[in-house]
Structure formats: structure tokens, C-alpha cells
PDB file of N, CA and C in Angstrom:
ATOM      1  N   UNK A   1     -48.197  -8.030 -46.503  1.00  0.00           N
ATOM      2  CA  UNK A   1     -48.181  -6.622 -46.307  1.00  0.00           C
ATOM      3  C   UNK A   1     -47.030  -6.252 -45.394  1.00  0.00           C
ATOM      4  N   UNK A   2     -46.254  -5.134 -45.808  1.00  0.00           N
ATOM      5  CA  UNK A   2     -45.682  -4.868 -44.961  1.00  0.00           C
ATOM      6  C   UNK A   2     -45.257  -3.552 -44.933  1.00  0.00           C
ATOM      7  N   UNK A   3     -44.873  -3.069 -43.471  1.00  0.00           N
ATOM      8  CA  UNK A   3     -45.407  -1.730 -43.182  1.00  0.00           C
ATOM      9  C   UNK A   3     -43.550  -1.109 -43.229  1.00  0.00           C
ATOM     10  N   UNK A   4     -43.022  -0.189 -43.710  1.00  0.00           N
ATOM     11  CA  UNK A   4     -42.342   0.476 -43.514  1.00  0.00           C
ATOM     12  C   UNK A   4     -42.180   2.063 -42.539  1.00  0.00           C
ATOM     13  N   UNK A   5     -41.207   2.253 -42.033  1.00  0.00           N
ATOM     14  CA  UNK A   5     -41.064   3.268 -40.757  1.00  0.00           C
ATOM     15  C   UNK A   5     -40.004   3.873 -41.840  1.00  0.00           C
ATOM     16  N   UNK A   6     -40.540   5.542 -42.234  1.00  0.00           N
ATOM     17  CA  UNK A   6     -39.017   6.300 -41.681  1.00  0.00           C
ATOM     18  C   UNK A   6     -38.386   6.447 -40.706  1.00  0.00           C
ATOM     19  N   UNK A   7     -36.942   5.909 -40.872  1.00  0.00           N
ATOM     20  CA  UNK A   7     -36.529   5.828 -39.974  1.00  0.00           C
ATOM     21  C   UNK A   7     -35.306   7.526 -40.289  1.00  0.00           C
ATOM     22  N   UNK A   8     -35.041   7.923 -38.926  1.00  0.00           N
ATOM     23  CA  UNK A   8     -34.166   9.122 -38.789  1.00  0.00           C
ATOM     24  C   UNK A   8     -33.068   9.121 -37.904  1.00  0.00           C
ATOM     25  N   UNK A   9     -31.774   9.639 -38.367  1.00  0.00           N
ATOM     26  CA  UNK A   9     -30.729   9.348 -37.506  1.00  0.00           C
ATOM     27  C   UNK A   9     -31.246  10.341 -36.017  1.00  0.00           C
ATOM     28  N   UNK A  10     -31.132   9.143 -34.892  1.00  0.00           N
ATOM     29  CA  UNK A  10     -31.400   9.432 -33.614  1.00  0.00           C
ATOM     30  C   UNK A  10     -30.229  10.610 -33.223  1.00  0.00           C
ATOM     31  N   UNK A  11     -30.564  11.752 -32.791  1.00  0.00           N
ATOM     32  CA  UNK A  11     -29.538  12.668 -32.166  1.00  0.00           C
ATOM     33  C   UNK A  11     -29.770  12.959 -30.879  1.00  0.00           C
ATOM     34  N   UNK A  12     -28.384  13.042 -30.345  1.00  0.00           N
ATOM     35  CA  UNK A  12     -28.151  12.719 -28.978  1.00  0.00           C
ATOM     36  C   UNK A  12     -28.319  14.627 -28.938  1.00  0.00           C
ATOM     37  N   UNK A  13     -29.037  14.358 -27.428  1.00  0.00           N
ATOM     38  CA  UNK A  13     -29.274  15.769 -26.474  1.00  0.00           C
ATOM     39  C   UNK A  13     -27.896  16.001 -25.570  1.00  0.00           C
ATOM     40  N   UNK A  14     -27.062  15.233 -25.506  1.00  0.00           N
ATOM     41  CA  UNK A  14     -25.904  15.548 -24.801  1.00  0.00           C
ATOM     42  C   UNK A  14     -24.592  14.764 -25.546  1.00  0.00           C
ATOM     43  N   UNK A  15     -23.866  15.748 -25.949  1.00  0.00           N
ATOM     44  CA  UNK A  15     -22.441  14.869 -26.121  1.00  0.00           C
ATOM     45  C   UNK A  15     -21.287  14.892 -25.147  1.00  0.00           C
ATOM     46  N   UNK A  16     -20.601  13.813 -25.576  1.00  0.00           N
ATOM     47  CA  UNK A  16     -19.452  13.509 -24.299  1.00  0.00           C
ATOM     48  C   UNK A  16     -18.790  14.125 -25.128  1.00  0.00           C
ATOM     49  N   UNK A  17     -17.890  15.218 -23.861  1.00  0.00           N
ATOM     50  CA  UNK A  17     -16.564  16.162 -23.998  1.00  0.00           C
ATOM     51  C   UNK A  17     -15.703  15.122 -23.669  1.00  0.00           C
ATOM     52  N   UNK A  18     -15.545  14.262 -22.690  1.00  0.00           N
ATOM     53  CA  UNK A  18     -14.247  13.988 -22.545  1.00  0.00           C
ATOM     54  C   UNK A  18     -14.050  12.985 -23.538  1.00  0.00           C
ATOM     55  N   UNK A  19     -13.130  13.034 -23.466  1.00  0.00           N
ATOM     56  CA  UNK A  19     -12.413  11.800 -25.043  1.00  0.00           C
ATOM     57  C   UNK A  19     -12.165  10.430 -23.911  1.00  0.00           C
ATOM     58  N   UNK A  20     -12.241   8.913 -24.702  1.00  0.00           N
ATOM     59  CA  UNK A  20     -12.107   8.066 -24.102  1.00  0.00           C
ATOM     60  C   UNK A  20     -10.674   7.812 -23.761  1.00  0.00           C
ATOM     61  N   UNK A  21     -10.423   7.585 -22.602  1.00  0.00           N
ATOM     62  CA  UNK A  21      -9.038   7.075 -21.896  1.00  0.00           C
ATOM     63  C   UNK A  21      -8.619   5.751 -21.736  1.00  0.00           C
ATOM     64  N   UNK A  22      -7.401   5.629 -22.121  1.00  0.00           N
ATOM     65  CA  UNK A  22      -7.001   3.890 -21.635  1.00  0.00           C
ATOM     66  C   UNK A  22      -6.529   3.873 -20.661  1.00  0.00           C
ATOM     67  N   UNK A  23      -6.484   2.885 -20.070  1.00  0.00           N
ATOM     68  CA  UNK A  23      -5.875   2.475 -18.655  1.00  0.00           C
ATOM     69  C   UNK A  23      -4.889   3.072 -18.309  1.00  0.00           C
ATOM     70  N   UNK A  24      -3.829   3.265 -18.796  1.00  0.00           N
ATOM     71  CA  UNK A  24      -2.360   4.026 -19.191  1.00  0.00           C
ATOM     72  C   UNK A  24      -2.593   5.162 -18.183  1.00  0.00           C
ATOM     73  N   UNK A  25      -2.968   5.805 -19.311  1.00  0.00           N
ATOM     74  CA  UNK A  25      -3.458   7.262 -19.250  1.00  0.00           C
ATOM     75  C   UNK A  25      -4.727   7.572 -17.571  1.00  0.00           C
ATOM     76  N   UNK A  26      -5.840   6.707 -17.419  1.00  0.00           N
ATOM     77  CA  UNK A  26      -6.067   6.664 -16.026  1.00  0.00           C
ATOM     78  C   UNK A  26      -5.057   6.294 -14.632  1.00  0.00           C
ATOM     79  N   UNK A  27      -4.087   5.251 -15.023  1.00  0.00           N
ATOM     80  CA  UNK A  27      -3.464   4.756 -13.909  1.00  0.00           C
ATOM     81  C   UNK A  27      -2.302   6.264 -13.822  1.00  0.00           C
ATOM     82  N   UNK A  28      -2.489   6.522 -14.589  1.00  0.00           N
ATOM     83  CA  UNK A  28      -0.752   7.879 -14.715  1.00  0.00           C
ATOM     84  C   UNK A  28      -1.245   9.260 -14.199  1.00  0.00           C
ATOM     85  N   UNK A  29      -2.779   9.439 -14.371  1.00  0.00           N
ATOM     86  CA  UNK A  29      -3.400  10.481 -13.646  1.00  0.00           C
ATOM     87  C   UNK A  29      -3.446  10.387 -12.170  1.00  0.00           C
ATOM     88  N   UNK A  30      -3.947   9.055 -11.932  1.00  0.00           N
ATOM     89  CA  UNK A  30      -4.271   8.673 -10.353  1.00  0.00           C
ATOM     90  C   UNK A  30      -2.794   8.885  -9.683  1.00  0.00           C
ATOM     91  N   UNK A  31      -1.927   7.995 -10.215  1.00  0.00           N
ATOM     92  CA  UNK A  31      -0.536   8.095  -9.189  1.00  0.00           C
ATOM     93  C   UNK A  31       0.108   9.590  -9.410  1.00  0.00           C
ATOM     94  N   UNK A  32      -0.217  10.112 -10.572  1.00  0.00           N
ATOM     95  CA  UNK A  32       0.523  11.409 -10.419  1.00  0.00           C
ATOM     96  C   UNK A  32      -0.345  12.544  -9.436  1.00  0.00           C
ATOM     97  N   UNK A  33      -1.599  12.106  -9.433  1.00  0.00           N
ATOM     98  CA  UNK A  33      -2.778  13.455  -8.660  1.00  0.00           C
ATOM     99  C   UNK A  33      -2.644  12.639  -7.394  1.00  0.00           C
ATOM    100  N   UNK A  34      -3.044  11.029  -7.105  1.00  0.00           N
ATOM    101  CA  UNK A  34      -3.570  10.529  -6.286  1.00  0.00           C
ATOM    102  C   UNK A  34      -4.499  10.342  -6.021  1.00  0.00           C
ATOM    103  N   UNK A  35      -5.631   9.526  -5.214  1.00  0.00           N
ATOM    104  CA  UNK A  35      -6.532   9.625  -5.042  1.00  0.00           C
ATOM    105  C   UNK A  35      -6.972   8.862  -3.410  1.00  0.00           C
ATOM    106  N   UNK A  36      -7.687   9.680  -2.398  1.00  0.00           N
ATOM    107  CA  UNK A  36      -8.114   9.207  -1.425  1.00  0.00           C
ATOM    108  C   UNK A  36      -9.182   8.717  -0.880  1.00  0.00           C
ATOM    109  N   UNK A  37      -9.583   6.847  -0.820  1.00  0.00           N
ATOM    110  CA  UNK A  37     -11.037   6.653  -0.499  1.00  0.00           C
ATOM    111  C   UNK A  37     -11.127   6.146   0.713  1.00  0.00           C
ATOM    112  N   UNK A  38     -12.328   7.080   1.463  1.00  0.00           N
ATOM    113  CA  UNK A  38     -12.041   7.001   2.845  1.00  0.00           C
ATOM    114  C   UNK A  38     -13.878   6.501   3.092  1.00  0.00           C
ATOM    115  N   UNK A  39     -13.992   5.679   4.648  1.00  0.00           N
ATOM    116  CA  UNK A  39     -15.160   5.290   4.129  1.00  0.00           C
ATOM    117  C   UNK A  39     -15.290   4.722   5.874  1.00  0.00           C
ATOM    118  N   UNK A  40     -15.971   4.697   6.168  1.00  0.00           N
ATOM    119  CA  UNK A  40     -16.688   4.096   7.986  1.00  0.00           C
ATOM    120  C   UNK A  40     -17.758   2.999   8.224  1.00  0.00           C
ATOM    121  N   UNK A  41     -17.680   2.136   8.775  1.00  0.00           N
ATOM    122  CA  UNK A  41     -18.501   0.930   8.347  1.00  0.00           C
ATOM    123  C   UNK A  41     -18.774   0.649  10.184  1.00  0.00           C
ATOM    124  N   UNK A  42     -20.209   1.089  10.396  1.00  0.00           N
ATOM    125  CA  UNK A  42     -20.521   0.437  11.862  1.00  0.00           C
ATOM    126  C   UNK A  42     -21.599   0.098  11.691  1.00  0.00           C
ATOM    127  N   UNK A  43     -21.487  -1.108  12.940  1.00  0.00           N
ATOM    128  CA  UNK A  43     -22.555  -1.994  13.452  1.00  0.00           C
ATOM    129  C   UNK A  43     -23.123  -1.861  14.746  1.00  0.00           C
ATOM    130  N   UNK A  44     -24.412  -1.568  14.451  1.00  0.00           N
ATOM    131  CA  UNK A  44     -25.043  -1.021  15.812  1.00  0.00           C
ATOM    132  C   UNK A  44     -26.468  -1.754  16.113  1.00  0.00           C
ATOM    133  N   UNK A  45     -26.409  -2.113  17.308  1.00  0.00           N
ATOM    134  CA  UNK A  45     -27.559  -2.527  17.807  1.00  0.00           C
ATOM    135  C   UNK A  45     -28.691  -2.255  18.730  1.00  0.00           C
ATOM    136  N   UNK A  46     -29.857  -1.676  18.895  1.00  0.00           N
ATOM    137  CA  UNK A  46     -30.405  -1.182  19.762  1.00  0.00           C
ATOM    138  C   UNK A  46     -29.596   0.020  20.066  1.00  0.00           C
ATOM    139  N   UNK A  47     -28.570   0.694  19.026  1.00  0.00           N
ATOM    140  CA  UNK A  47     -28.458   2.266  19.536  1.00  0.00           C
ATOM    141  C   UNK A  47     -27.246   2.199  20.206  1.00  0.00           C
ATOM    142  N   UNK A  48     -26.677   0.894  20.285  1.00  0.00           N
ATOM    143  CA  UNK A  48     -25.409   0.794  20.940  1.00  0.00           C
ATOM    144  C   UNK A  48     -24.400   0.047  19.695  1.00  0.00           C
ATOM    145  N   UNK A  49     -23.162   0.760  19.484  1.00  0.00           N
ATOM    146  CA  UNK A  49     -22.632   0.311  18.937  1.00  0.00           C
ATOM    147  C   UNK A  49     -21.328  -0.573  18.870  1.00  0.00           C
ATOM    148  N   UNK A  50     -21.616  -1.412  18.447  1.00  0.00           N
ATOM    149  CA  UNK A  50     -20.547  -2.897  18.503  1.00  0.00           C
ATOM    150  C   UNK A  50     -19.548  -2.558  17.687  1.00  0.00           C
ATOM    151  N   UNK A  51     -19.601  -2.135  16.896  1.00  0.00           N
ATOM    152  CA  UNK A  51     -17.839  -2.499  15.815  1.00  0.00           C
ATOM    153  C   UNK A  51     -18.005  -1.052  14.955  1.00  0.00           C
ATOM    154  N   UNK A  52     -16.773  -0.773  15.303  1.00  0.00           N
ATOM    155  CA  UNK A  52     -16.962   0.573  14.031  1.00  0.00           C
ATOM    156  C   UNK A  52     -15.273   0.234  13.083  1.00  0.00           C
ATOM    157  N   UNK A  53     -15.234   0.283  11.917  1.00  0.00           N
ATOM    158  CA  UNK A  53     -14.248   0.012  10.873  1.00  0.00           C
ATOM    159  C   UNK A  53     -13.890   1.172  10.549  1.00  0.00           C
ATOM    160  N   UNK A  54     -12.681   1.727  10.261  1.00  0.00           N
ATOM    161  CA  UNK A  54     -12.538   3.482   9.408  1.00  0.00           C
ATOM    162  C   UNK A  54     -11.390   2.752   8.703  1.00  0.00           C
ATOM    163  N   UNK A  55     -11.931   3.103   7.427  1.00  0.00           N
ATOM    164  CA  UNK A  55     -10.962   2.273   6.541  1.00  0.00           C
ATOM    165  C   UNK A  55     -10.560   3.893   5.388  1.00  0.00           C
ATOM    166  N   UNK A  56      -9.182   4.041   4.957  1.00  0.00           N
ATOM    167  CA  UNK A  56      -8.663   4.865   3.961  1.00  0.00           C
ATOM    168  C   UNK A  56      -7.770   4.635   3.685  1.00  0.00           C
ATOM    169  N   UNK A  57      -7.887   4.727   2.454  1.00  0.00           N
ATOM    170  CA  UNK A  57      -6.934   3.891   1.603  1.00  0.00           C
ATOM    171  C   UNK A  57      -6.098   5.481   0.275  1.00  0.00           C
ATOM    172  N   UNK A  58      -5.149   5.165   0.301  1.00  0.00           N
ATOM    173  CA  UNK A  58      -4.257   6.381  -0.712  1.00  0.00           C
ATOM    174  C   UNK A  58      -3.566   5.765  -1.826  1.00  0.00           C
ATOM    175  N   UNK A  59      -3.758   5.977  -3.084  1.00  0.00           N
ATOM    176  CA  UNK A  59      -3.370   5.351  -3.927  1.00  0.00           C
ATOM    177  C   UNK A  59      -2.544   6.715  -5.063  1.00  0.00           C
ATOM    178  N   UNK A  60      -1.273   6.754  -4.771  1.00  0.00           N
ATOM    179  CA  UNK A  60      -0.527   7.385  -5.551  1.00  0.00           C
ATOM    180  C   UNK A  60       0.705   7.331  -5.337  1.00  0.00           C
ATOM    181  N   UNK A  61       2.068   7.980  -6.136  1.00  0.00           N
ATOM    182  CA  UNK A  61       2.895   7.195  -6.687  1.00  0.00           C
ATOM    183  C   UNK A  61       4.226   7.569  -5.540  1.00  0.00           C
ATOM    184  N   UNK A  62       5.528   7.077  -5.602  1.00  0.00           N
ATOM    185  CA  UNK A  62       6.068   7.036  -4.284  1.00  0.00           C
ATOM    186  C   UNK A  62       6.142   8.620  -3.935  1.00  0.00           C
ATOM    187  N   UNK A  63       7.341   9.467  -4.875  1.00  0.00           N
ATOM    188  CA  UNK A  63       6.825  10.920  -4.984  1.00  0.00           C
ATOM    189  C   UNK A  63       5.750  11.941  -4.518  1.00  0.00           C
ATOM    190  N   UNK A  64       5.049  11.509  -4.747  1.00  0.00           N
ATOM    191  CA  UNK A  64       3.615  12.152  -4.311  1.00  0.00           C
ATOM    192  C   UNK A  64       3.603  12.042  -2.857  1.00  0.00           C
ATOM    193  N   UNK A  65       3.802  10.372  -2.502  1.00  0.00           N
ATOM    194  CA  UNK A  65       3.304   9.941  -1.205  1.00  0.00           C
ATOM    195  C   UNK A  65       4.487  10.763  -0.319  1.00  0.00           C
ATOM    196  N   UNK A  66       5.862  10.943  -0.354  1.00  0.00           N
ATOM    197  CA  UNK A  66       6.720  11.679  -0.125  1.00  0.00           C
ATOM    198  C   UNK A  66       6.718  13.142   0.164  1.00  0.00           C
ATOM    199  N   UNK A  67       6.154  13.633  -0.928  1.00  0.00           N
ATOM    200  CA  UNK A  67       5.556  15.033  -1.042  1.00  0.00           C
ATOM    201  C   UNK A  67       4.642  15.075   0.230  1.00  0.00           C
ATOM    202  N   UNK A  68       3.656  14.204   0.309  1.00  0.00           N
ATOM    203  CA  UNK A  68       2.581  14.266   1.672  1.00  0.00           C
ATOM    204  C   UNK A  68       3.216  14.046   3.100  1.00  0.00           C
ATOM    205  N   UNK A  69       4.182  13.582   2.620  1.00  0.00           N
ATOM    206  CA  UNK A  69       5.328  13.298   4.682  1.00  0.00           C
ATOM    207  C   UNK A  69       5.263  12.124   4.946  1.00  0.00           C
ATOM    208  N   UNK A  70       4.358  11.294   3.858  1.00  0.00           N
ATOM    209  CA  UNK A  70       3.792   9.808   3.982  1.00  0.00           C
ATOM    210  C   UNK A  70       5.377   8.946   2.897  1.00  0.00           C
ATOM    211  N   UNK A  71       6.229   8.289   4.227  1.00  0.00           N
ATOM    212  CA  UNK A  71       7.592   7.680   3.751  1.00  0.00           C
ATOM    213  C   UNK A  71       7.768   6.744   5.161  1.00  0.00           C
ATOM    214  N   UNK A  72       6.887   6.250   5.801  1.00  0.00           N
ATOM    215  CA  UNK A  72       6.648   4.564   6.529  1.00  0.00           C
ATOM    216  C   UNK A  72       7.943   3.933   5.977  1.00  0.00           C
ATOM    217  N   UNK A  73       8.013   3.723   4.828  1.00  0.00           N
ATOM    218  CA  UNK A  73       9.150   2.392   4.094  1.00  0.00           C
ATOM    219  C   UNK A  73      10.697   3.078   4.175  1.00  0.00           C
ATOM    220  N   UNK A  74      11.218   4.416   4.613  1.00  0.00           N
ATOM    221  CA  UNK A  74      12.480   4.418   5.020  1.00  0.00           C
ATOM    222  C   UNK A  74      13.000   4.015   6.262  1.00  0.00           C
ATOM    223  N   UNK A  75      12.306   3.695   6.970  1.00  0.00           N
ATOM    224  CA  UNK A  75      12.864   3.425   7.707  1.00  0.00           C
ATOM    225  C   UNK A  75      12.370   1.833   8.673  1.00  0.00           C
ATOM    226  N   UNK A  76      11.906   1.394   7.957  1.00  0.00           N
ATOM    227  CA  UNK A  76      11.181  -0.147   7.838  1.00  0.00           C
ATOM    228  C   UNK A  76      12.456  -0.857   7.220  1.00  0.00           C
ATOM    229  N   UNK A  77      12.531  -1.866   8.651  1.00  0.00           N
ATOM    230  CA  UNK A  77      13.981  -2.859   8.120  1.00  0.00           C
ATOM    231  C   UNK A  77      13.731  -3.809   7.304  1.00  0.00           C
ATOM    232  N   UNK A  78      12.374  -3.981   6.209  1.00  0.00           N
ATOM    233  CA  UNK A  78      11.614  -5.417   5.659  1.00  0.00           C
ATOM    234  C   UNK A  78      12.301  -4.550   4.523  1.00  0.00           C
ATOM    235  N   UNK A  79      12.196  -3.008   4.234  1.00  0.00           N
ATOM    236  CA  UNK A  79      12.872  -2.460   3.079  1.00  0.00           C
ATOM    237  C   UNK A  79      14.281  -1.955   3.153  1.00  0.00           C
ATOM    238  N   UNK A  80      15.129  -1.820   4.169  1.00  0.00           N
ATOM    239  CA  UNK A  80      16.325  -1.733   4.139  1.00  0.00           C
ATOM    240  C   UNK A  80      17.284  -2.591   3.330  1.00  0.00           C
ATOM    241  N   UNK A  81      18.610  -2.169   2.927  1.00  0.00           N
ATOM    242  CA  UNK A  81      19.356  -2.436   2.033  1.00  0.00           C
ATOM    243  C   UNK A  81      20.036  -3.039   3.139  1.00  0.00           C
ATOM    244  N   UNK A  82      20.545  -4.559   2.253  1.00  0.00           N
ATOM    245  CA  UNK A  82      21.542  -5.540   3.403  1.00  0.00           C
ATOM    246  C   UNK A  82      22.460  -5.049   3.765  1.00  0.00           C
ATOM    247  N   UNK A  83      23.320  -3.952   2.814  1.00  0.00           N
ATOM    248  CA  UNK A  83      24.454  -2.843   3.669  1.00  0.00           C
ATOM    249  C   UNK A  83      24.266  -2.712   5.145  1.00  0.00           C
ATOM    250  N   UNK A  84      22.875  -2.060   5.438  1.00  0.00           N
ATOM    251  CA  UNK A  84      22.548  -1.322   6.421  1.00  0.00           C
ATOM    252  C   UNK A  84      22.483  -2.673   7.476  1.00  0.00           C
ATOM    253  N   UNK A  85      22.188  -3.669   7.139  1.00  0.00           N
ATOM    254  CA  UNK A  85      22.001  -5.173   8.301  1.00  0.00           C
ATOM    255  C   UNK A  85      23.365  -5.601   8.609  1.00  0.00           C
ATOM    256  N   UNK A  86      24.661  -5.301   7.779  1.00  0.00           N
ATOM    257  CA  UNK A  86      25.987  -6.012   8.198  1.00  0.00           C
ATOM    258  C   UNK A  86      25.884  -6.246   9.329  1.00  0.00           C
ATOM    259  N   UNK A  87      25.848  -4.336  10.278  1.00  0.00           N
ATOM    260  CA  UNK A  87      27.308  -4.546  11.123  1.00  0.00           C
ATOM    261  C   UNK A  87      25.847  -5.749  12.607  1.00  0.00           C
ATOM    262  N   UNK A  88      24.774  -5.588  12.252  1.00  0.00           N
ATOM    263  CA  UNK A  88      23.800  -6.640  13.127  1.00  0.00           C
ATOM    264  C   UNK A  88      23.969  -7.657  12.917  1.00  0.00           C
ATOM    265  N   UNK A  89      24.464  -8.173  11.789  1.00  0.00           N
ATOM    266  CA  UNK A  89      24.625  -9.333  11.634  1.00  0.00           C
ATOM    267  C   UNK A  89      26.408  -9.788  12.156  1.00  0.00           C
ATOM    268  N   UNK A  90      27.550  -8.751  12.150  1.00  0.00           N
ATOM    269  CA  UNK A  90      28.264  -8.990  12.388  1.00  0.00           C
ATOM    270  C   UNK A  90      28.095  -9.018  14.250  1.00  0.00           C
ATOM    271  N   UNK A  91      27.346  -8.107  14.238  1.00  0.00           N
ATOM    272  CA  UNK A  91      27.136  -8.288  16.221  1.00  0.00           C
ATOM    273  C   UNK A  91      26.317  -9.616  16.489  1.00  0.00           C
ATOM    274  N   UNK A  92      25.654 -10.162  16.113  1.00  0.00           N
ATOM    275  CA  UNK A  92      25.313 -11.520  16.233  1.00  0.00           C
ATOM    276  C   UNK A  92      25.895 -13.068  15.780  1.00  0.00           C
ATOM    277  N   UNK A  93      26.772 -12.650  15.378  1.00  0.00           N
ATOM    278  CA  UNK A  93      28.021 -13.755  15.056  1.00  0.00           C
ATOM    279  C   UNK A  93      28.696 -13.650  16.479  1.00  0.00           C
ATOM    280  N   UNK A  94      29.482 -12.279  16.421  1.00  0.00           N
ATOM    281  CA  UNK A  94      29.891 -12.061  17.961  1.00  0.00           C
ATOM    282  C   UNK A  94      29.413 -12.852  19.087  1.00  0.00           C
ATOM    283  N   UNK A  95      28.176 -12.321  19.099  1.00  0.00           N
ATOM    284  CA  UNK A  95      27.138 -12.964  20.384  1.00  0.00           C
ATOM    285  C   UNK A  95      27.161 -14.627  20.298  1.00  0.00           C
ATOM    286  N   UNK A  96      26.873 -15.165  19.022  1.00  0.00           N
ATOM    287  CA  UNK A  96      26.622 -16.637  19.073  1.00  0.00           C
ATOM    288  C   UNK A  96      28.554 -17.014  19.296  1.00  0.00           C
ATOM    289  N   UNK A  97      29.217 -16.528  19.117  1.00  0.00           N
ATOM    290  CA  UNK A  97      30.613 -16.971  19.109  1.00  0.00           C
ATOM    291  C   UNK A  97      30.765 -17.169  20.862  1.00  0.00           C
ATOM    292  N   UNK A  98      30.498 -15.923  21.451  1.00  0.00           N
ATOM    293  CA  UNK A  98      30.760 -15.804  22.901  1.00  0.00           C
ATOM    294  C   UNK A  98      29.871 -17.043  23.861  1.00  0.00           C
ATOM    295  N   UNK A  99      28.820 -17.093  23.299  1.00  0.00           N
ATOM    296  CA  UNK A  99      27.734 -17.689  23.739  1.00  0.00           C
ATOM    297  C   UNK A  99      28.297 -19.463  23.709  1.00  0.00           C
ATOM    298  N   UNK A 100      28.646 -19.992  22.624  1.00  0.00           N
ATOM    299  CA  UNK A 100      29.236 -21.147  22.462  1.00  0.00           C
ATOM    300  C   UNK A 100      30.569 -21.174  22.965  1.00  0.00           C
ATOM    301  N   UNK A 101      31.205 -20.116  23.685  1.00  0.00           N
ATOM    302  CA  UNK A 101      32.662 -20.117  24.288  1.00  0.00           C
ATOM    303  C   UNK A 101      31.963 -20.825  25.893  1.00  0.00           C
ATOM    304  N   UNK A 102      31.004 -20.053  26.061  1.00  0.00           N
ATOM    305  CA  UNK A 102      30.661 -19.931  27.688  1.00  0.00           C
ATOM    306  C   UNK A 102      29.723 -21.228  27.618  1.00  0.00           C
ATOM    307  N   UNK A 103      29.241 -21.909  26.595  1.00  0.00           N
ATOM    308  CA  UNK A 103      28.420 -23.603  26.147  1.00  0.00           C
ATOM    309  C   UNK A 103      29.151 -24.362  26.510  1.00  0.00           C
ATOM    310  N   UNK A 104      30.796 -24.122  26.284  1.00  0.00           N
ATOM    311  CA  UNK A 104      31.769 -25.205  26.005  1.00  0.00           C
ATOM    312  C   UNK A 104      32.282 -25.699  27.244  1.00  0.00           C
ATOM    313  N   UNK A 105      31.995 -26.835  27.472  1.00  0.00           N
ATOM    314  CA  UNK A 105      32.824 -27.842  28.725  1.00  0.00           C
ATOM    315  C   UNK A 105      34.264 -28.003  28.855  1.00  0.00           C
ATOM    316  N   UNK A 106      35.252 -27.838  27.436  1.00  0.00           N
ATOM    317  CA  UNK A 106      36.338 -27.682  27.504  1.00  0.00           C
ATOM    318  C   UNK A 106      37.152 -26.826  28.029  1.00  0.00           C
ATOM    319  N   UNK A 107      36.461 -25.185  27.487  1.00  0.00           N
ATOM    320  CA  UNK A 107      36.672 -24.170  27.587  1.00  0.00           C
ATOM    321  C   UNK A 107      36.453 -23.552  29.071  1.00  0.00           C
ATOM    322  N   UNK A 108      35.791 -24.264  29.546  1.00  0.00           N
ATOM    323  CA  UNK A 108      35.556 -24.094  31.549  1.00  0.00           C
ATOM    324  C   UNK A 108      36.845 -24.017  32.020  1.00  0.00           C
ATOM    325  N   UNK A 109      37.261 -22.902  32.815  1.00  0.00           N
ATOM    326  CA  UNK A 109      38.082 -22.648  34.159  1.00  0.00           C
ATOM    327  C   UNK A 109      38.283 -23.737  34.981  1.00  0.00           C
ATOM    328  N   UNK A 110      38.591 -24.768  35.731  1.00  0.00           N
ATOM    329  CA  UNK A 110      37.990 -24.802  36.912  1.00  0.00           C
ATOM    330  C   UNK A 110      39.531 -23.762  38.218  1.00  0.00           C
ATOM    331  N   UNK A 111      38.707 -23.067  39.179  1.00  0.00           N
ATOM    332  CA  UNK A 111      39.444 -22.448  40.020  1.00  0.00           C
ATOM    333  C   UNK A 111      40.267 -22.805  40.603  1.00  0.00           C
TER     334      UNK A 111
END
């Protein structure tokens, strides 16, 4: 014996408006809008508190971050262009040159 069910196409009480997105298209929204997650993490004991964390983090694209006044990396020498290091590097040749003049036992005066 066996029992058969009409079965009926199940209809949904809510449809999704937004259309599905690929990664692309999410990562190109975020850096072009940005996005800020900000978040506080403490540890407290008996009402007294030991460690508090404030962590925020900004994730958008250099432009943007520019636009906000947020530009840390112009003037950070880890991102400077070796142009800009010559003439330090030429003043420290200098220095080690002078430095090994005034090392040298040959190069001594005596009065």
C-alpha cells in the first residue's frame, strides 16, 4: 500500500529584492563607501576593571581614506621613495668618511 500526498509548489511569504552579489561587486562597494567596525572589549573583576581593548578598524580605499584626512603613509619613511633618502644617505657616507679619518692612526697630528 502506498499512500500518495498532493504535493503543491511551496510559496514563499517574502521575496528577496536584492539580487545576489559577487565578491567583486561587495569588495568595490566597501572600499568605495567604506566601512567602520568599532568594538570595546573589557575585563572586569569584582567591579574593578583590569584591561579595557578599543579596537576600530576602517576598511576603504586610499581615496576615500584621504578624503577623511586619514594619509599616516605620506609621510612614513617605510613608504617614502628612495629619491627622498639620497641626500641621508649621502650625509651618512659623510659622517662614516669623517669618522674613519678621526679612527685613523696614520692620519693623527702629533703637535
Amino acid at each position: 500500500m502506498s499512500v500518495q500526498r498532493a504535493t503543491q509548489p511551496v510559496q514563499r511569504a517574502t521575496q528577496h529584492s536584492v539580487q545576489s552579489t559577487n565578491i567583486a561587486d561587495l569588495l568595490e562597494r566597501i572600499l568605495d563607501k567604506g566601512i567602520v567596525i568599532a568594538g570595546d572589549i573589557r575585563v572586569s573583576l569584582v567591579e574593578v576593571e583590569l584591561l579595557t581593548i578599543q579596537l576600530r578598524l576602517v576598511i576603504c580605499s586610499v581615496d576615500k581614506a584621504q578624503e577623511m584626512g586619514m594619509d599616516w603613509w605620506v609621510n612614513n619613511p617605510a613608504f617614502t621613495r628612495k629619491k627622498e633618502s639620497e641626500p641621508v644617505l649621502e650625509a651618512l657616507t659623510r659622517i662614516e668618511q669623517r669618522l674613519n679619518r678621526l679612527e685613523d692612526p696614520s692620519a693623527q697630528r702629533n703637535p
